[in-house]
C-alpha atoms as a PDB file:
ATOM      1  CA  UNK A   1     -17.540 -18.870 -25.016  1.00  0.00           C
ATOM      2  CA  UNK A   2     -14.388 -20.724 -26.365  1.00  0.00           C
ATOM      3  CA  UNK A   3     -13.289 -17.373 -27.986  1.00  0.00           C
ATOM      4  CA  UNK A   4     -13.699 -15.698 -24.831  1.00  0.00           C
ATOM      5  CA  UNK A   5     -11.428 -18.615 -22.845  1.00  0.00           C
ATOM      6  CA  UNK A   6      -9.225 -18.274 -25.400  1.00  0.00           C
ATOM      7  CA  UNK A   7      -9.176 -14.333 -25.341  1.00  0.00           C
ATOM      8  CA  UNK A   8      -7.865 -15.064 -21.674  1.00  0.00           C
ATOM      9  CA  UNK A   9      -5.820 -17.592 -21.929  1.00  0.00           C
ATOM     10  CA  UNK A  10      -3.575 -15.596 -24.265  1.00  0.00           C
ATOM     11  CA  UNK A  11      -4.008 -12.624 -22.510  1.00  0.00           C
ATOM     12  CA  UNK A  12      -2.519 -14.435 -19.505  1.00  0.00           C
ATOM     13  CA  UNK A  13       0.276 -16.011 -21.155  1.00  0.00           C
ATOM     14  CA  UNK A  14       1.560 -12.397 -23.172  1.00  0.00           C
ATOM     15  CA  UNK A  15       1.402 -10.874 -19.762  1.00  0.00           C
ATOM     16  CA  UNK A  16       3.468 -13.884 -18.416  1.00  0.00           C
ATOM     17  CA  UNK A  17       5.982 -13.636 -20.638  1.00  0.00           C
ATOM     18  CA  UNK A  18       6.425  -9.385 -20.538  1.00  0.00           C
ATOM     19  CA  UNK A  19       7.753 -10.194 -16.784  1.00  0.00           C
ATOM     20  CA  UNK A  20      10.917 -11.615 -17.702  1.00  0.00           C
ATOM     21  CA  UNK A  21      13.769  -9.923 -15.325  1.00  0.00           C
ATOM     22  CA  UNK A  22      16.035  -7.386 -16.004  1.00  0.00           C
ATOM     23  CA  UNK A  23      20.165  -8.717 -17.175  1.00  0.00           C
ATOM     24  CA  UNK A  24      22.601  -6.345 -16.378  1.00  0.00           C
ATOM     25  CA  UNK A  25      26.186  -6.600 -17.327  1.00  0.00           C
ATOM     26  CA  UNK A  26      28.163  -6.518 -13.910  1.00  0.00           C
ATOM     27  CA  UNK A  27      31.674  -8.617 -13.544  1.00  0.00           C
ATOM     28  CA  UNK A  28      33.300 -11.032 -11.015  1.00  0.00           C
ATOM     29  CA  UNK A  29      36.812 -10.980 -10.593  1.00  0.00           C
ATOM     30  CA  UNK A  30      40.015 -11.979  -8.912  1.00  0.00           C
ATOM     31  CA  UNK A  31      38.192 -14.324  -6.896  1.00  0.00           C
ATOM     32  CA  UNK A  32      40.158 -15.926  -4.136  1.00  0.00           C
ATOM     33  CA  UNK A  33      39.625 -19.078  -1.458  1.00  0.00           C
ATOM     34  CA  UNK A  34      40.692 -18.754   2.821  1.00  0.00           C
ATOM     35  CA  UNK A  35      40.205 -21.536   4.625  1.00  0.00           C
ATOM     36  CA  UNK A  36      39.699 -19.941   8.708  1.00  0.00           C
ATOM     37  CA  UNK A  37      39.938 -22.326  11.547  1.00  0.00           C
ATOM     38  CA  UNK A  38      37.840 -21.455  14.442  1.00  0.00           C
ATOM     39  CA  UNK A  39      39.185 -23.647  17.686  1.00  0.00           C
ATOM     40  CA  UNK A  40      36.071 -23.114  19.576  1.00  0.00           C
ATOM     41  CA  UNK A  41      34.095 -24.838  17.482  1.00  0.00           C
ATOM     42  CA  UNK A  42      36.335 -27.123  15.978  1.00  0.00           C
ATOM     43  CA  UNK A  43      35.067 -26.013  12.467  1.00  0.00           C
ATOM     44  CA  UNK A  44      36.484 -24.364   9.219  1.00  0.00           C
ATOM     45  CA  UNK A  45      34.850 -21.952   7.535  1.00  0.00           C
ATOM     46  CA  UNK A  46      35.401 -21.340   3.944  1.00  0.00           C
ATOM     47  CA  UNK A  47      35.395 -17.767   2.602  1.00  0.00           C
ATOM     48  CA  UNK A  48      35.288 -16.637  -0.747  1.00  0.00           C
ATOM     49  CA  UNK A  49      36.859 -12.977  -1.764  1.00  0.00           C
ATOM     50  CA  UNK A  50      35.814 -11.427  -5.128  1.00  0.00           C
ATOM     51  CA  UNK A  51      35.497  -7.766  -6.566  1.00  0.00           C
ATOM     52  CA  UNK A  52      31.857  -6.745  -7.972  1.00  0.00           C
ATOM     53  CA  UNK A  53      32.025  -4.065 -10.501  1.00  0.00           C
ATOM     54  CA  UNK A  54      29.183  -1.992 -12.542  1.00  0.00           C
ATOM     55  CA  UNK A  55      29.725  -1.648 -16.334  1.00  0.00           C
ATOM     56  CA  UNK A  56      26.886  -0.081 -16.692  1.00  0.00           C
ATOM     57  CA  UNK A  57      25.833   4.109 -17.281  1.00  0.00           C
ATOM     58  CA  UNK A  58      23.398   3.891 -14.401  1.00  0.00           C
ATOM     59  CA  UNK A  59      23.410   2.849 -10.707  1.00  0.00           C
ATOM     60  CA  UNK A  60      22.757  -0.785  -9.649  1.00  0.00           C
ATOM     61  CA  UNK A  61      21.427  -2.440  -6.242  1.00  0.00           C
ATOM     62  CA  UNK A  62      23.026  -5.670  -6.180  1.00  0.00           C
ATOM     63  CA  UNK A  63      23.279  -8.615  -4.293  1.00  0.00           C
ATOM     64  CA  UNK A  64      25.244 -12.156  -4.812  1.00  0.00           C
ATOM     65  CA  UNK A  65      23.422 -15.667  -4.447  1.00  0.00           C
ATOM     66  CA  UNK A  66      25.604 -18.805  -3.954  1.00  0.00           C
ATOM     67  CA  UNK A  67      24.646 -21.816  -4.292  1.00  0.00           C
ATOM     68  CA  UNK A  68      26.086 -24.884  -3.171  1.00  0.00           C
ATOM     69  CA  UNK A  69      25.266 -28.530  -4.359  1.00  0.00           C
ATOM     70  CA  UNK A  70      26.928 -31.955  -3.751  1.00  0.00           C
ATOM     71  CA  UNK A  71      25.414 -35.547  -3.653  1.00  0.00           C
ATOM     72  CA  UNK A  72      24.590 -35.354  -0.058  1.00  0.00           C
ATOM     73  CA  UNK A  73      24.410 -31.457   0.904  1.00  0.00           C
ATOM     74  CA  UNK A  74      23.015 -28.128  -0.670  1.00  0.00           C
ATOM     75  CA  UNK A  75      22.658 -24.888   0.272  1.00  0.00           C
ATOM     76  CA  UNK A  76      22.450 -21.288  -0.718  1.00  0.00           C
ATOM     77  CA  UNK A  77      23.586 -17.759   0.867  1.00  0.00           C
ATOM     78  CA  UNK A  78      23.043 -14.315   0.113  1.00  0.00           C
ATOM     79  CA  UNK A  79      25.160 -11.678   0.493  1.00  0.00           C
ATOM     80  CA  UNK A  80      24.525  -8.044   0.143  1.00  0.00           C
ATOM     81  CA  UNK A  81      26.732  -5.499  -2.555  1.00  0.00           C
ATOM     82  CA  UNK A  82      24.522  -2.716  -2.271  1.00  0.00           C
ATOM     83  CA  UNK A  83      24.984   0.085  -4.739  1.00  0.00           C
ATOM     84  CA  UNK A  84      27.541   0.148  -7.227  1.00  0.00           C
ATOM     85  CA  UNK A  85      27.531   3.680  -9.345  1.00  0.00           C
ATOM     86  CA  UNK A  86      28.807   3.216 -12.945  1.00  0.00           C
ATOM     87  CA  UNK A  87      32.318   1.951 -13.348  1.00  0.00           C
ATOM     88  CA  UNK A  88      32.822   1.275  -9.560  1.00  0.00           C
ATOM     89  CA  UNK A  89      34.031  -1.806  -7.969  1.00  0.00           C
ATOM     90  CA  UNK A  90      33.509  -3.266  -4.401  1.00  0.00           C
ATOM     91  CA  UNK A  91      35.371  -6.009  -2.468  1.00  0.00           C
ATOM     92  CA  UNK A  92      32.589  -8.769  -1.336  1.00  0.00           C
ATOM     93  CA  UNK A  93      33.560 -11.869   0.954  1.00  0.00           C
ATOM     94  CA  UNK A  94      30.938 -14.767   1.022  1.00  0.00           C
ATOM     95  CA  UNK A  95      31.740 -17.717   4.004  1.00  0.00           C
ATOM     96  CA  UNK A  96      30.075 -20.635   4.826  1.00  0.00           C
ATOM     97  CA  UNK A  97      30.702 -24.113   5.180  1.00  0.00           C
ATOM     98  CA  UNK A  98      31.962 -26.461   2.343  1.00  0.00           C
ATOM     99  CA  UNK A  99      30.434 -29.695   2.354  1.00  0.00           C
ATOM    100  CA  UNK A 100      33.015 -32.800   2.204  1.00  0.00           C
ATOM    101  CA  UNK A 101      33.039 -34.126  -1.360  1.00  0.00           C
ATOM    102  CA  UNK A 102      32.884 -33.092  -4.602  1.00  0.00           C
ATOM    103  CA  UNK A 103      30.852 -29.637  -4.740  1.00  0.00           C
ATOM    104  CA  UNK A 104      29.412 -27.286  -7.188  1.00  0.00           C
ATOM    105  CA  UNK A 105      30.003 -23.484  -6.331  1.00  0.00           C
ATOM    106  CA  UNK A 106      27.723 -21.354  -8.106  1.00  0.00           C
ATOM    107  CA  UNK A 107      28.191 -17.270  -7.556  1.00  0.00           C
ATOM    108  CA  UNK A 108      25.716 -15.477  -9.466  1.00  0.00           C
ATOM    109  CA  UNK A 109      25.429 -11.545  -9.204  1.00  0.00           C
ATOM    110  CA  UNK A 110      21.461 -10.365  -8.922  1.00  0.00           C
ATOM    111  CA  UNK A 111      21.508  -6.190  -9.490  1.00  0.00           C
ATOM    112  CA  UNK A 112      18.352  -3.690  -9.760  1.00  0.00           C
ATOM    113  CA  UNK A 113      18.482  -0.243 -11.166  1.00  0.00           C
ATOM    114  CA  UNK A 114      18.808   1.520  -8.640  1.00  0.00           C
END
């Protein structure tokens, strides 16, 4: 019986660990800040401009997260790339609100073959 549970229990765990996800090397560059005033609601909203590109041989489906985290505040946005062919670059503009305060930012590109 305890060979049997332990049969299992390793079976579980190497099938655990083959489902680690995919890296793929995609790049984030000239990044740049706008702050945009709206006076009907009395609010700024902060937008984030970046270009996406593929340096991969194959096509990738790709998304950005971004997280936000202060001592008060946290959050998180997607926002959608779509499909980036090999070599190619696309524009993408994230906004949302920055908390008051010290902040982390954290962009981080998630991409499937596509």
């Amino acid at each position: 019986m305890r060979i049997l549970i332990l049969f299992l229990m390793m079976a579980l765990l190497f099938g655990c660990a083959a489902q680690v996800p995919e890296k793929f090397n995609v790049s984030l560059m000239n990044a740049s800040h706008e702050d945009v005033f709206n006076p009907d609601t009395n609010r700024t909203l902060d937008t984030i401009s970046f270009i996406m590109q593929n340096n991969e041989d194959f096509a990738l489906e790709c998304s950005v997260n971004l997280t936000l985290d202060n001592t008060t505040q946290s959050g998180s946005k997607t926002g959608e790339v779509g499909v980036l062919e090999p070599g190619q670059k696309k524009r993408v503009s994230l906004g949302f609100e920055m908390p008051f305060g010290t902040t982390d930012l954290n962009i981080v590109p998630d991409c499937q073959r596509s």
